[in-house]
N, C-alpha and C. Protein backbone atom coordinates (compact mmCIF):
# COMPACT_ATOMS: atom_id res chain seq x y z
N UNK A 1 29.22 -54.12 -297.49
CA UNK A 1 30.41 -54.93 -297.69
C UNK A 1 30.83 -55.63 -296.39
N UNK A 2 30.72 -54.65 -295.01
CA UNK A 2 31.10 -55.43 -293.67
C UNK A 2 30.39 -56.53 -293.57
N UNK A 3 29.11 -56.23 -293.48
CA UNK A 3 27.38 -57.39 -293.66
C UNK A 3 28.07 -58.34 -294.10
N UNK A 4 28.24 -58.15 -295.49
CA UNK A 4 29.07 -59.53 -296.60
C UNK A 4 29.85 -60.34 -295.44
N UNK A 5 30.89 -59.74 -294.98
CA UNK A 5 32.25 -60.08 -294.85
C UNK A 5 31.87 -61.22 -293.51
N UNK A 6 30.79 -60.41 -292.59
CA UNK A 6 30.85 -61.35 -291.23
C UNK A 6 29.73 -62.57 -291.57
N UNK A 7 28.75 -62.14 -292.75
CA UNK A 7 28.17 -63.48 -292.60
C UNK A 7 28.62 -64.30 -293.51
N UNK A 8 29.51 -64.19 -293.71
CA UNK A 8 30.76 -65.36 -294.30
C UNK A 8 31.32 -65.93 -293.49
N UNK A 9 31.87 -65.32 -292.55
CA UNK A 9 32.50 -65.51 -291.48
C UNK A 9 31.85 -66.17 -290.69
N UNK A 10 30.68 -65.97 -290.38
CA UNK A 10 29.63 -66.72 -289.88
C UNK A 10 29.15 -67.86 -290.37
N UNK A 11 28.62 -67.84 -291.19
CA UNK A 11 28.48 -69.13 -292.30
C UNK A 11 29.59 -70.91 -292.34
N UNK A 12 30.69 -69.92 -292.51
CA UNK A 12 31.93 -70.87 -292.57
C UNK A 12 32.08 -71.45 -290.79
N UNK A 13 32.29 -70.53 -290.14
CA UNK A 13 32.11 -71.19 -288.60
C UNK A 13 30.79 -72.26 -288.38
N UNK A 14 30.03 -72.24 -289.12
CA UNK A 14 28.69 -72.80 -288.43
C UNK A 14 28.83 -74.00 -289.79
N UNK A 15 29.82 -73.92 -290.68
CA UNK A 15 30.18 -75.16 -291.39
C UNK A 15 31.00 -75.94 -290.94
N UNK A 16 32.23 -75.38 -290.36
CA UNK A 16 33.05 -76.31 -289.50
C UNK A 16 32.85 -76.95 -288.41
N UNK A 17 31.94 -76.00 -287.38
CA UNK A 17 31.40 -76.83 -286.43
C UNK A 17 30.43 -77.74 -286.74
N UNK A 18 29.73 -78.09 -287.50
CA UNK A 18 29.00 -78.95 -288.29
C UNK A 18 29.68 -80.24 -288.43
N UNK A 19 30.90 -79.69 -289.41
CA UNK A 19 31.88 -80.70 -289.70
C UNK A 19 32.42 -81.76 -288.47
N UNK A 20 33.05 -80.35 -287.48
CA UNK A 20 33.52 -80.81 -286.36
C UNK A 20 32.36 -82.22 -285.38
N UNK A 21 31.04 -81.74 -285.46
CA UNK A 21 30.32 -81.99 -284.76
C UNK A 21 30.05 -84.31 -285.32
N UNK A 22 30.18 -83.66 -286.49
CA UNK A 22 29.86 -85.25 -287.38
C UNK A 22 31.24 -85.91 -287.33
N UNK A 23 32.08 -85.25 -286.94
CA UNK A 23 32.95 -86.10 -287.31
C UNK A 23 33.28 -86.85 -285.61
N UNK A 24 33.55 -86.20 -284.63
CA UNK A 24 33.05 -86.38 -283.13
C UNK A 24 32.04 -87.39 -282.93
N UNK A 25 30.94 -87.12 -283.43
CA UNK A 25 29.86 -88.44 -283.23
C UNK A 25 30.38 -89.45 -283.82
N UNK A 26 30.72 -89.61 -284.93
CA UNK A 26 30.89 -90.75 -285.79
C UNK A 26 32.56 -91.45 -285.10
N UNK A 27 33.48 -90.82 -284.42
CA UNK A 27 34.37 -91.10 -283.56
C UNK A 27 33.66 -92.10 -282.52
N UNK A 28 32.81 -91.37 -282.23
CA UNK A 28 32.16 -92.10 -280.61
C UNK A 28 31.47 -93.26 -280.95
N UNK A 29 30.69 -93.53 -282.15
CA UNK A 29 30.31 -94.41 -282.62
C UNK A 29 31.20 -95.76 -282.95
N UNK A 30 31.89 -95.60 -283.49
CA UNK A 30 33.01 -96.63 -283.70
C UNK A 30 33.40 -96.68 -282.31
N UNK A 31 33.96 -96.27 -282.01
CA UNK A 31 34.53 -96.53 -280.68
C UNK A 31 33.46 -97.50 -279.65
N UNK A 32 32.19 -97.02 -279.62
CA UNK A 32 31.42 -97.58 -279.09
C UNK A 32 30.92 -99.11 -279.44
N UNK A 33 31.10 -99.22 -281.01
CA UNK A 33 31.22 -100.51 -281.43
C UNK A 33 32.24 -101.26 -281.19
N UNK A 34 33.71 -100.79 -281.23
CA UNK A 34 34.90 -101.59 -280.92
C UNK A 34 34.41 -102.27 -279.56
N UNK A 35 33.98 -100.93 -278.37
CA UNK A 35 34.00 -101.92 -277.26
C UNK A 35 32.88 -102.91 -277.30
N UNK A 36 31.50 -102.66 -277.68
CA UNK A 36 30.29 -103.92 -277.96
C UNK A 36 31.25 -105.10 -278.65
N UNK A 37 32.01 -104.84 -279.55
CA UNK A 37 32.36 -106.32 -279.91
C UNK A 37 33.98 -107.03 -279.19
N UNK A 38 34.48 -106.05 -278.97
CA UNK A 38 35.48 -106.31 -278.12
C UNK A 38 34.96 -107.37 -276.57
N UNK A 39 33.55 -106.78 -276.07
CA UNK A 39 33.16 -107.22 -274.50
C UNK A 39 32.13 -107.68 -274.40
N UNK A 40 32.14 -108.07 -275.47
CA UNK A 40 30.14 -109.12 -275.94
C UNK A 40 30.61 -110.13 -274.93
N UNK A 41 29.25 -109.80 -273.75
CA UNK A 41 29.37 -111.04 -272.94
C UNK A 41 29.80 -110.99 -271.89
N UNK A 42 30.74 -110.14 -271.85
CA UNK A 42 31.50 -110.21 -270.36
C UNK A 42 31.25 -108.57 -269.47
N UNK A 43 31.37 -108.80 -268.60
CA UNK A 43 30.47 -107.54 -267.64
C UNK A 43 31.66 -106.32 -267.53
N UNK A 44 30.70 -104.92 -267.90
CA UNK A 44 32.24 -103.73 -268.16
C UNK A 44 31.50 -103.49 -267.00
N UNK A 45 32.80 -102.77 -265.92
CA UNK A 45 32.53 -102.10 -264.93
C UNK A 45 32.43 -100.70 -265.29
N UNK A 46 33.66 -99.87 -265.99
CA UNK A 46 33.22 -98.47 -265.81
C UNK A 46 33.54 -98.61 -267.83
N UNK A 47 32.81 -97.38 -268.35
CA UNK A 47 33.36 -97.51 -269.58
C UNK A 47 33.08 -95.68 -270.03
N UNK A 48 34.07 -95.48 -270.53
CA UNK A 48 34.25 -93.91 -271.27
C UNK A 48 34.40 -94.02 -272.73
N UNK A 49 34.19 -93.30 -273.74
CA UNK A 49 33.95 -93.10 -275.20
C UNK A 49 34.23 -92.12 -275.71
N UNK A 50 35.08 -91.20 -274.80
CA UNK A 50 35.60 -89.89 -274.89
C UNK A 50 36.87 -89.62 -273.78
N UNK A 51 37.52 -90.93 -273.61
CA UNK A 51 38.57 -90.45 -272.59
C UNK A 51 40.12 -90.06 -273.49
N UNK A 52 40.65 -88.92 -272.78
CA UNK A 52 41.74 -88.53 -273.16
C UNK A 52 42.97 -89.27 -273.11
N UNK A 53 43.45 -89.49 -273.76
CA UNK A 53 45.15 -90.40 -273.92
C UNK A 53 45.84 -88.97 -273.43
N UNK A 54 46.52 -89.49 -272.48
CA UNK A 54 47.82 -88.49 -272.72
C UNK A 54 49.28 -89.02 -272.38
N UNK A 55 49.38 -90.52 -272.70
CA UNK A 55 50.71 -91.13 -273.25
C UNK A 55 51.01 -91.71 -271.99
N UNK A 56 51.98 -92.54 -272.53
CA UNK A 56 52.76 -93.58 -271.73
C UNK A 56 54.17 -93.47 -271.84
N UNK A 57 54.55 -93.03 -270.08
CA UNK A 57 55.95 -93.07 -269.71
C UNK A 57 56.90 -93.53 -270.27
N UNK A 58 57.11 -94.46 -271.26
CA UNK A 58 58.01 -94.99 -271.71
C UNK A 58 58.04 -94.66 -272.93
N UNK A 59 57.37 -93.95 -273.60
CA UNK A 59 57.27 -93.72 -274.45
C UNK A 59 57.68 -92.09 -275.08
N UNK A 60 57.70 -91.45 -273.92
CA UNK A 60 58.41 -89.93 -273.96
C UNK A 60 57.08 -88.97 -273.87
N UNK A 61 58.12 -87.53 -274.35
CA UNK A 61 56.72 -87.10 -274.55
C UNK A 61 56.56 -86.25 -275.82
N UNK A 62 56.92 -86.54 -276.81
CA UNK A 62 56.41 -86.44 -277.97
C UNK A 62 55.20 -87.39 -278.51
N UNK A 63 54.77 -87.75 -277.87
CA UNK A 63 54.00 -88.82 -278.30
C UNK A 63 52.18 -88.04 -278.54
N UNK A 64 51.79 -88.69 -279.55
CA UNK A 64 50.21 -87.86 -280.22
C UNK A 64 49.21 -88.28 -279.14
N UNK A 65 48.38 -87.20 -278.67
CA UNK A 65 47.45 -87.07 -277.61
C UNK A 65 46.24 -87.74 -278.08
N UNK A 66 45.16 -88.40 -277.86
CA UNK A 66 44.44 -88.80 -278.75
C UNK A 66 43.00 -89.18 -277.46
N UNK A 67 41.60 -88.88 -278.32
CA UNK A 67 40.93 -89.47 -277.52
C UNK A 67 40.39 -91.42 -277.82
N UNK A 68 39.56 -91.71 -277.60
CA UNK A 68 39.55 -93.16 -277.21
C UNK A 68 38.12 -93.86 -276.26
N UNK A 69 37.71 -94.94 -276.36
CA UNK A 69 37.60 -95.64 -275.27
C UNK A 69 38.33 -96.44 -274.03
N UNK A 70 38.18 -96.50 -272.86
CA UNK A 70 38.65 -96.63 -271.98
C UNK A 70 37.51 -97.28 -271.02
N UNK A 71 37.76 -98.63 -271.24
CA UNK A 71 36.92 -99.74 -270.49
C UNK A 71 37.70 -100.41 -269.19
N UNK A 72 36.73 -100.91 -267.93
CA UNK A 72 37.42 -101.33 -267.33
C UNK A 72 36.37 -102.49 -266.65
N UNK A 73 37.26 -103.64 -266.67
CA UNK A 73 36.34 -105.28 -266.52
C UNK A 73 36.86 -105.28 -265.03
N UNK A 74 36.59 -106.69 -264.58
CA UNK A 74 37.36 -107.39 -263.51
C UNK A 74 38.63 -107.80 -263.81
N UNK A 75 38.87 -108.07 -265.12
CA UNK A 75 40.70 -108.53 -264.77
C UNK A 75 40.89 -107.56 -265.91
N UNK A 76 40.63 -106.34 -266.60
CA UNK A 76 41.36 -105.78 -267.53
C UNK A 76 41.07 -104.11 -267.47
N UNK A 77 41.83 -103.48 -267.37
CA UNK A 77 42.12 -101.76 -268.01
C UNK A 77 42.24 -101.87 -269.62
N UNK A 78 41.26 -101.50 -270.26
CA UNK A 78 41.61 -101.13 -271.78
C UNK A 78 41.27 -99.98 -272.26
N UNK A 79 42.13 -99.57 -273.06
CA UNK A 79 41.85 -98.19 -273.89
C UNK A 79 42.39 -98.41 -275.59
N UNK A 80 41.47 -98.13 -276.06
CA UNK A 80 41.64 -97.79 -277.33
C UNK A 80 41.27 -96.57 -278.29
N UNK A 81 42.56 -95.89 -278.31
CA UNK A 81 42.26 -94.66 -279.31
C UNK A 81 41.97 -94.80 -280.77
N UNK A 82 41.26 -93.64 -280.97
CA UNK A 82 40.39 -93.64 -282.11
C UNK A 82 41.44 -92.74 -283.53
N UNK A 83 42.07 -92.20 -283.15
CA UNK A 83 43.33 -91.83 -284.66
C UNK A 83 44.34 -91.06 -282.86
N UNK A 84 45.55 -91.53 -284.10
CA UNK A 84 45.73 -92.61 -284.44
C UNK A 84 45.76 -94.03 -283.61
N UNK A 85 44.99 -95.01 -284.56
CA UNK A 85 44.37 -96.15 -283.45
C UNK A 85 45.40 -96.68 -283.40
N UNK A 86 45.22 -97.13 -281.70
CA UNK A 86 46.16 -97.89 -281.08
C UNK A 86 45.23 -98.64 -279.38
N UNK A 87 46.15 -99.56 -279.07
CA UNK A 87 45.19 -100.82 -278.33
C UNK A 87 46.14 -100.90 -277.08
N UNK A 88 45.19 -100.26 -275.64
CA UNK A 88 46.45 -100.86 -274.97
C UNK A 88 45.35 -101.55 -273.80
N UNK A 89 46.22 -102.70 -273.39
CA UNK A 89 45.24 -103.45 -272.23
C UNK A 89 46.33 -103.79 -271.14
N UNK A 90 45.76 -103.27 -269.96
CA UNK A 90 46.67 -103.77 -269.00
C UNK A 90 45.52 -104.50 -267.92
N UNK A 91 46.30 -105.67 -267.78
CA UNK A 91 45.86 -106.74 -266.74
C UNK A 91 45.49 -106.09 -265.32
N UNK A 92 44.42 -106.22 -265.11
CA UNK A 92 44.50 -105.41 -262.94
C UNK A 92 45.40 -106.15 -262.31
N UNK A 93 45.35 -107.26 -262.39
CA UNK A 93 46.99 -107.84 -261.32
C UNK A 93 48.02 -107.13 -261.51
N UNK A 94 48.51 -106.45 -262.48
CA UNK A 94 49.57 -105.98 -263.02
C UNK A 94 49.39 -104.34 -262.48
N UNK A 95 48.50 -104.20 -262.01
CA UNK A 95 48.53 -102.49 -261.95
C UNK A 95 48.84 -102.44 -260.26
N UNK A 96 49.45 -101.35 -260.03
CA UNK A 96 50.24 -101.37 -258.53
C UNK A 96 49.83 -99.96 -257.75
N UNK A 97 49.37 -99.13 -259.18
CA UNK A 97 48.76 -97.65 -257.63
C UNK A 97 47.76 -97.16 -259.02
N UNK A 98 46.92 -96.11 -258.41
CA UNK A 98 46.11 -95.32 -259.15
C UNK A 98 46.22 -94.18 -258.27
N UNK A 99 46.79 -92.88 -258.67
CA UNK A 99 46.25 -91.59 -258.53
C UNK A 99 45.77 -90.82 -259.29
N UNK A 100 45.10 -89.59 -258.46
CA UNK A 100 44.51 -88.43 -259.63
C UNK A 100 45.96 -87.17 -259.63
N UNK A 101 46.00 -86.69 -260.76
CA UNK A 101 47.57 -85.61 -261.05
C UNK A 101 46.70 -84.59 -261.89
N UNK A 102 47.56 -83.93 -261.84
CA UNK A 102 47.21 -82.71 -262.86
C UNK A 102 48.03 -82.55 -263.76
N UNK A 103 49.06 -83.09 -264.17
CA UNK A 103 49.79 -83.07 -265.33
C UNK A 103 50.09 -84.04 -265.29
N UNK A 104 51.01 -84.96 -266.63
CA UNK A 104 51.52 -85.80 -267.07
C UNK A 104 52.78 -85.60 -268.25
N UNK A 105 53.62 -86.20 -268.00
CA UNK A 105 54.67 -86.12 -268.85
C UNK A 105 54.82 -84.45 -269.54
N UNK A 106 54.83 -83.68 -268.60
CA UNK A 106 54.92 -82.18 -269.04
C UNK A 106 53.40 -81.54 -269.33
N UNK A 107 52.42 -82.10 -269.55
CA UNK A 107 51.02 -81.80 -270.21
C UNK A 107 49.93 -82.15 -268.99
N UNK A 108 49.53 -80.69 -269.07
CA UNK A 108 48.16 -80.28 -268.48
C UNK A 108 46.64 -80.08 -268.97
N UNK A 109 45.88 -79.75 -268.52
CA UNK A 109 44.65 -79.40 -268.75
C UNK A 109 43.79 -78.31 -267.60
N UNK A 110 44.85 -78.64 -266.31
CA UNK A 110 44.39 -78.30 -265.49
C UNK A 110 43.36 -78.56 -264.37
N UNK A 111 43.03 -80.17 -264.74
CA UNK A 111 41.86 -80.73 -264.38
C UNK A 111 42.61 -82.00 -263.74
N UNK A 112 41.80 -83.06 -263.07
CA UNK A 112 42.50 -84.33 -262.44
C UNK A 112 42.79 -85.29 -263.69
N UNK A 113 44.07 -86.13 -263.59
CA UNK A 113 44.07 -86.88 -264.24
C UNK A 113 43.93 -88.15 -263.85
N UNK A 114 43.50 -89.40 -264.51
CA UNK A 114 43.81 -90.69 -264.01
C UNK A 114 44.67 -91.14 -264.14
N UNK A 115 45.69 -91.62 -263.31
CA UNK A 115 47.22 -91.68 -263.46
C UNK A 115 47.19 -93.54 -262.75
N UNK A 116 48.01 -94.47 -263.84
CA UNK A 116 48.05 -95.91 -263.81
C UNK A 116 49.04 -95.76 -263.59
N UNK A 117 49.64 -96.82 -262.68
CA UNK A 117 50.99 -97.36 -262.69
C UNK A 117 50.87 -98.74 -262.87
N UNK A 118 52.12 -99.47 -263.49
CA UNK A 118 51.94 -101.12 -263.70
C UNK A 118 52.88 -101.55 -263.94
N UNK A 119 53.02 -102.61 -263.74
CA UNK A 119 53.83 -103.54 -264.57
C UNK A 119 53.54 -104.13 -265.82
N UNK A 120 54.91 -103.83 -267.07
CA UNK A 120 54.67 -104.23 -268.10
C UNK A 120 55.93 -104.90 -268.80
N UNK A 121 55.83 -105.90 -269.11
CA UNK A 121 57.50 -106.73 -269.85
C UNK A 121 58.25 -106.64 -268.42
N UNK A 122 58.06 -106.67 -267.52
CA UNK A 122 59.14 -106.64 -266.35
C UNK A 122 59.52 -105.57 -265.68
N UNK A 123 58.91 -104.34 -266.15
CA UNK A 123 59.64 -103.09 -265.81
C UNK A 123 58.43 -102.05 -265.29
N UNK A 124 58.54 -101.32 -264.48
CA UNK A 124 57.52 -100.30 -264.37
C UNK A 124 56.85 -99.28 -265.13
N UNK A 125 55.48 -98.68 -265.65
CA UNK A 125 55.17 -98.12 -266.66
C UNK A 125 54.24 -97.12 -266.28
N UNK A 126 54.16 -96.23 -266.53
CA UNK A 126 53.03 -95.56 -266.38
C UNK A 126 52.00 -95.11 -267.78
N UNK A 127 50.81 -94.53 -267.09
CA UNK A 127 50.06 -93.95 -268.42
C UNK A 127 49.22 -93.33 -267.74
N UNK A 128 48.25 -92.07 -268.54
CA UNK A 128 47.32 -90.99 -268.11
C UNK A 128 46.00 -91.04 -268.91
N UNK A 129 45.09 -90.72 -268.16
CA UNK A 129 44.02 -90.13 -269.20
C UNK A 129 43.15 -88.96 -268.50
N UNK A 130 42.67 -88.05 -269.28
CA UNK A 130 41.44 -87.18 -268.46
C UNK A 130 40.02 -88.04 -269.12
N UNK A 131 39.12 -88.26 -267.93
CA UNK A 131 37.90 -89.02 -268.46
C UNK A 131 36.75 -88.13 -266.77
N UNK A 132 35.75 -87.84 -267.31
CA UNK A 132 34.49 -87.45 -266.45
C UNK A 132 34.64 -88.63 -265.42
N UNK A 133 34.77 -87.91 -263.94
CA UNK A 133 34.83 -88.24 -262.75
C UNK A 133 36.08 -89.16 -262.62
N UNK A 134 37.20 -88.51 -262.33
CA UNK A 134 38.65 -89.37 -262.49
C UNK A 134 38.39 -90.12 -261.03
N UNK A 135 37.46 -89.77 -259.64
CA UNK A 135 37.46 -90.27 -258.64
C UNK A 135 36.53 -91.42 -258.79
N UNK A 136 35.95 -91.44 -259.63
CA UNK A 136 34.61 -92.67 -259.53
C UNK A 136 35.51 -93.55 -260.18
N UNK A 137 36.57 -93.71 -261.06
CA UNK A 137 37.44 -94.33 -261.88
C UNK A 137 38.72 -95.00 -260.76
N UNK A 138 38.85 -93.77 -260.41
CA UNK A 138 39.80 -94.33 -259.59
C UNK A 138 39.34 -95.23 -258.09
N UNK A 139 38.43 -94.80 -257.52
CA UNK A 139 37.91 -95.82 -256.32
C UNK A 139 37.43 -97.21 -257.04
N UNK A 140 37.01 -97.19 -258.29
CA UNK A 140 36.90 -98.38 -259.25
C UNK A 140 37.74 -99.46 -259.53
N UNK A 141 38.80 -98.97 -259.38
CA UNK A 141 40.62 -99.47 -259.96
C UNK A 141 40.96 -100.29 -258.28
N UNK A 142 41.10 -99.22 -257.80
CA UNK A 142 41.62 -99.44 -256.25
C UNK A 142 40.46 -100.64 -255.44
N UNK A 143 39.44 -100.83 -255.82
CA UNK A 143 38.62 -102.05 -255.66
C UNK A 143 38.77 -103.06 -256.00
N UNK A 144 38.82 -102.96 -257.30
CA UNK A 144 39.70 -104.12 -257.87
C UNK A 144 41.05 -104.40 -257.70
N UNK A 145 41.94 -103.69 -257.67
CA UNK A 145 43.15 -104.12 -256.94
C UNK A 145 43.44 -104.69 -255.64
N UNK A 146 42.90 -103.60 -254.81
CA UNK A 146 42.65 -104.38 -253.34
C UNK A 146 42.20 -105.71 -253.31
N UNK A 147 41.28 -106.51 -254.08
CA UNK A 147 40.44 -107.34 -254.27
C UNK A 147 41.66 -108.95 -254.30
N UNK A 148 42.65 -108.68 -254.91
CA UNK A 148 43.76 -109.55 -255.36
C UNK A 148 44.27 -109.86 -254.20
């Protein structure tokens, strides 16, 4: 009867991660298409397909964590999350510092974050993401800014 019980238990875990696993790829996929047709043509400097949202200052912090792509050109920062989708692009002229943090708006991971500051509608804004190598991202940003 125990036998029974764990390879059920077993079974069902190795169904969800399954689940989990297809549904993750097929995230990254789209995403990966948004940016091909979003940047047909024009040269991406850094690009992620799994970077973490973790919200924008003005926005509080109730706001839904979400992962995304997160492209970055010569004149543009873009990220677009994958549920719930949403589009944000900020101009590099418009961006004024880049650091790495470990939290944001109350929320950790414990790891570096990429932390934007900018100008947006007139007013100062911030936003976060965790994405693989927040320093290669960030000496990326700060190149291009300096550059202006």
């Amino acid at each position: 009867m125990i036998l029974r019980i764990v390879l059920i238990i077993v079974f069902v875990l190795l169904v969800l991660t399954a689940i989990r696993k297809f549904v993750f790829n097929w995230l990254q996929r789209k995403m990966l298409t948004k940016v091909e047709n979003r940047f047909a043509g024009r040269r991406i400097a850094m690009m992620a397909i799994n970077a973490n949202f973790f919200g924008q200052r003005s926005k509080g912090g109730k706001q839904v964590r979400g992962n995304g792509a997160l492209v970055l050109t010569e004149t543009e920062l873009w990220f677009c999350q994958a549920m719930p989708e949403k589009e944000i692009s900020i101009p590099v002229n418009q961006i004024k510092a880049i650091e790495l943090r470990r939290s944001f708006l109350g929320r950790s991971i414990f790891r570096q974050l990429l932390y934007v500051e900018f100008y947006h509608q007139g007013r100062d804004e911030s936003i976060a993401w965790y994405v693989n190598d927040p320093e290669k991202w960030k000496m990326a940003i700060d190149r291009l800014i300096n550059e202006d």
